[in-house]
Protein backbone atom coordinates (compact mmCIF):
# COMPACT_ATOMS: atom_id res chain seq x y z
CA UNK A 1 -56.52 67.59 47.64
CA UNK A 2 -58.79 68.21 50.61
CA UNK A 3 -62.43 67.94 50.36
CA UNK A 4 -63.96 71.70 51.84
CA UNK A 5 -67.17 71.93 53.29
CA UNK A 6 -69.43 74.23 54.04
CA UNK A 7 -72.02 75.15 57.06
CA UNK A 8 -74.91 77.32 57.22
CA UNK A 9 -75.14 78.65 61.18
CA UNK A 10 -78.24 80.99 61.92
CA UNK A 11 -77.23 83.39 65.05
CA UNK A 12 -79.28 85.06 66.85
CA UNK A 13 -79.40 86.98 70.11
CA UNK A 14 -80.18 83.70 71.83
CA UNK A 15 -76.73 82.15 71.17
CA UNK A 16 -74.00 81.75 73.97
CA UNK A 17 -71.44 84.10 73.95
CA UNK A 18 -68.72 81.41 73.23
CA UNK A 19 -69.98 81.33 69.82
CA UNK A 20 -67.76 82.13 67.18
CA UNK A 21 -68.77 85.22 64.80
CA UNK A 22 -71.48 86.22 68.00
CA UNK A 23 -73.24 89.30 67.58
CA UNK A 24 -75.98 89.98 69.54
CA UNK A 25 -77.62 92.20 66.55
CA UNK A 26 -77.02 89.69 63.95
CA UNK A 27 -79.29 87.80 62.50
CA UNK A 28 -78.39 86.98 59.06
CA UNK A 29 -76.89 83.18 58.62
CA UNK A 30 -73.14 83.43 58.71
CA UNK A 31 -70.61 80.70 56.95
CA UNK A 32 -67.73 78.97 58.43
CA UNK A 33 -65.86 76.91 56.16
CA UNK A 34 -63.42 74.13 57.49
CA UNK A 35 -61.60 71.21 55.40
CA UNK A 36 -61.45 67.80 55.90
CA UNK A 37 -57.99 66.80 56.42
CA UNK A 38 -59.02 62.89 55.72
CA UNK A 39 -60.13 62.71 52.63
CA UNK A 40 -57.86 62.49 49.64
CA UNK A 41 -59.75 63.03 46.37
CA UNK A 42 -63.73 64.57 45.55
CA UNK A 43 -65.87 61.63 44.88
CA UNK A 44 -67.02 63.10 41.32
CA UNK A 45 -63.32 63.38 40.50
CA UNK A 46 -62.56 59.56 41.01
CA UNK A 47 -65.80 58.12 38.95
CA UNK A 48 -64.56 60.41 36.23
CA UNK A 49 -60.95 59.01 36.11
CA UNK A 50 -62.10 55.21 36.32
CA UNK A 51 -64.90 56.48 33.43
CA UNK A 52 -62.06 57.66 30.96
CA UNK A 53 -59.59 55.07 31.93
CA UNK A 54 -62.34 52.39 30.92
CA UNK A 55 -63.07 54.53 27.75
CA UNK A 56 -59.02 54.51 27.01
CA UNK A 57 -59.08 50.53 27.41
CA UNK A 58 -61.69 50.14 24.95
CA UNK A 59 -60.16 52.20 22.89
CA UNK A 60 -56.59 50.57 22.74
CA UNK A 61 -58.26 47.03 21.68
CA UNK A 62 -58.76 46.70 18.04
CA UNK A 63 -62.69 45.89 17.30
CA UNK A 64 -62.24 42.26 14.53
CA UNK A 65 -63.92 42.57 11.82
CA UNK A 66 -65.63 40.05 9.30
CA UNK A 67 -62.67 39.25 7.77
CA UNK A 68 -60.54 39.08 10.61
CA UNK A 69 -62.96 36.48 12.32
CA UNK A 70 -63.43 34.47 9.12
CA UNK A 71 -59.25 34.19 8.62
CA UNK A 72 -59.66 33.19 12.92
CA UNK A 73 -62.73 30.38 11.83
CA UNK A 74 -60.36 29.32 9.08
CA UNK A 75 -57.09 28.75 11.26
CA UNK A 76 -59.50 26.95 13.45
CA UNK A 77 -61.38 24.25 11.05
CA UNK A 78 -58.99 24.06 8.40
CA UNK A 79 -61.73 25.37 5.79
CA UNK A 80 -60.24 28.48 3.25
CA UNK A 81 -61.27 31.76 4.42
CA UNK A 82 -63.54 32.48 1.52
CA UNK A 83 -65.75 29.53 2.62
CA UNK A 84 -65.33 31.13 6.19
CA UNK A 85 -66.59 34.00 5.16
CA UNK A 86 -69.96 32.67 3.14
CA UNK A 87 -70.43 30.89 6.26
CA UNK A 88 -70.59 34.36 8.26
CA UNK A 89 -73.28 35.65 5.24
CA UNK A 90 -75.00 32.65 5.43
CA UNK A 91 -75.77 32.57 9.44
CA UNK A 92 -76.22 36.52 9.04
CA UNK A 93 -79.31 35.89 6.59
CA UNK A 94 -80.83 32.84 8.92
CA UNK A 95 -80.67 34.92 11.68
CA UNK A 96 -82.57 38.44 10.18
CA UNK A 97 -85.07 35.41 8.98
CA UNK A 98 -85.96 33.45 12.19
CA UNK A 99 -85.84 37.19 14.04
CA UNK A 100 -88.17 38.58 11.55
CA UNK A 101 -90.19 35.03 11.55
CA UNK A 102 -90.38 34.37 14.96
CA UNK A 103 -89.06 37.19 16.44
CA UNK A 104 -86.10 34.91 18.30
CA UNK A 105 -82.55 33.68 17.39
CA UNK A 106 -79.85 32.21 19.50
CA UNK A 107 -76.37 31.56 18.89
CA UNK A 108 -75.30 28.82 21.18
CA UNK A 109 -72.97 30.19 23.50
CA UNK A 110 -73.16 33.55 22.36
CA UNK A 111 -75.78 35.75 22.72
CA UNK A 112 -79.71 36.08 21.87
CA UNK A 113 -81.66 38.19 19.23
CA UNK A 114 -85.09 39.40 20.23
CA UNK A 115 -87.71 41.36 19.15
CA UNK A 116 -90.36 43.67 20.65
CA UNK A 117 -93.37 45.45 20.63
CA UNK A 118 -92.62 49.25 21.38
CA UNK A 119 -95.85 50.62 21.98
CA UNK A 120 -97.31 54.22 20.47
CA UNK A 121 -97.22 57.01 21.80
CA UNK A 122 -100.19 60.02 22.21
CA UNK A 123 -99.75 63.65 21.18
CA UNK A 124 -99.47 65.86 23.56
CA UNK A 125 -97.73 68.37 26.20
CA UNK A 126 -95.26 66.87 28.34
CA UNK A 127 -92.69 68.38 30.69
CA UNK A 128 -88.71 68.02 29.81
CA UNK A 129 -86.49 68.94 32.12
CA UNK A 130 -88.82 71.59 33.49
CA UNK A 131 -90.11 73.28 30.28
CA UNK A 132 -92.97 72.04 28.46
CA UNK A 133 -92.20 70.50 25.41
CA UNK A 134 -94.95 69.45 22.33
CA UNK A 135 -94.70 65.79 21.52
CA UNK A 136 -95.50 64.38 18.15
CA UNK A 137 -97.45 61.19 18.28
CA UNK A 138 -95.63 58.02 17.43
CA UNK A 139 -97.03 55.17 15.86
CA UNK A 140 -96.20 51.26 17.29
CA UNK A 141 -92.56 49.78 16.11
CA UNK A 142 -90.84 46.62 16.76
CA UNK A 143 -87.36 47.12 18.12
CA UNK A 144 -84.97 44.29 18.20
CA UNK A 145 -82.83 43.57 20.98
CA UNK A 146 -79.40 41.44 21.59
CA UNK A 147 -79.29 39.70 24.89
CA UNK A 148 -75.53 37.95 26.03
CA UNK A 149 -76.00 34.44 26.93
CA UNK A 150 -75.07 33.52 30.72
CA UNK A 151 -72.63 30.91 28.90
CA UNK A 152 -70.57 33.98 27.90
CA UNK A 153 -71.22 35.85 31.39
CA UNK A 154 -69.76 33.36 33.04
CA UNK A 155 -66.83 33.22 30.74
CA UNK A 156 -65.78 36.98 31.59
């Protein structure tokens, strides 16, 4: 595939005659279109294919689940998967409290749970996308966050 470009030349009665297209009465902006023989695919066309062959990667790979990771903690420590899996509930409930308490929770090695302060929002007019669109006000929330640990980063 060959990239095509195009170029806008304005000709007027000043122009040499060894000018392509020349016309000493014309005036309008004439087109000549020529290809570039050295490049091999559009730009847009090669983020797209590395975009869906990322998307068919993740797709492939089964996502583990809670019982799936408590059977993997049970191979792992010798404890029965039921106790596994109370240990899962259990961390799940100190973590929601020390978030909601002190609005941080790490697991070593894993990642960190944060909150924030999302602040409000006026009323008003603004413009979208070149139209203007009414806003509703919107009153101050507190959005939690999950934050990878640079343990893990540097483990991929």
């Amino acid at each position: 595939m060959r990239l095509v470009t195009v170029i806008r030349i304005f000709c007027c009665h000043f122009c040499s005659s060894t000018t392509l297209w020349h016309s000493a009465s014309r005036t309008q902006p004439l087109l000549i279109v020529y290809s570039d023989s050295f490049c091999t695919m559009a730009p847009m066309k090669a983020m797209k294919a590395a975009a869906m062959k990322a998307m068919k990667a993740m797709k492939a790979g089964a996502v583990m689940t809670k019982g799936g990771l408590a059977e993997a903690l049970a191979s792992e420590t010798g404890l029965k998967k039921s106790e596994c899996s109370k240990i899962l509930d259990s961390i799940a409930l100190v973590g929601a409290k020390e978030v909601k308490s002190t609005g941080k929770f790490v697991l070593p090695g894993l990642c960190m749970i944060k909150t924030r302060q999302k602040a409000a929002t006026k009323a008003g007019k603004r413009n979208m996308f070149g139209k203007e669109v009414v806003v509703k006000a919107k009153p101050a929330s507190t959005v939690v966050k999950a934050f990878c640990v640079s343990a893990l980063k540097k483990s991929i």
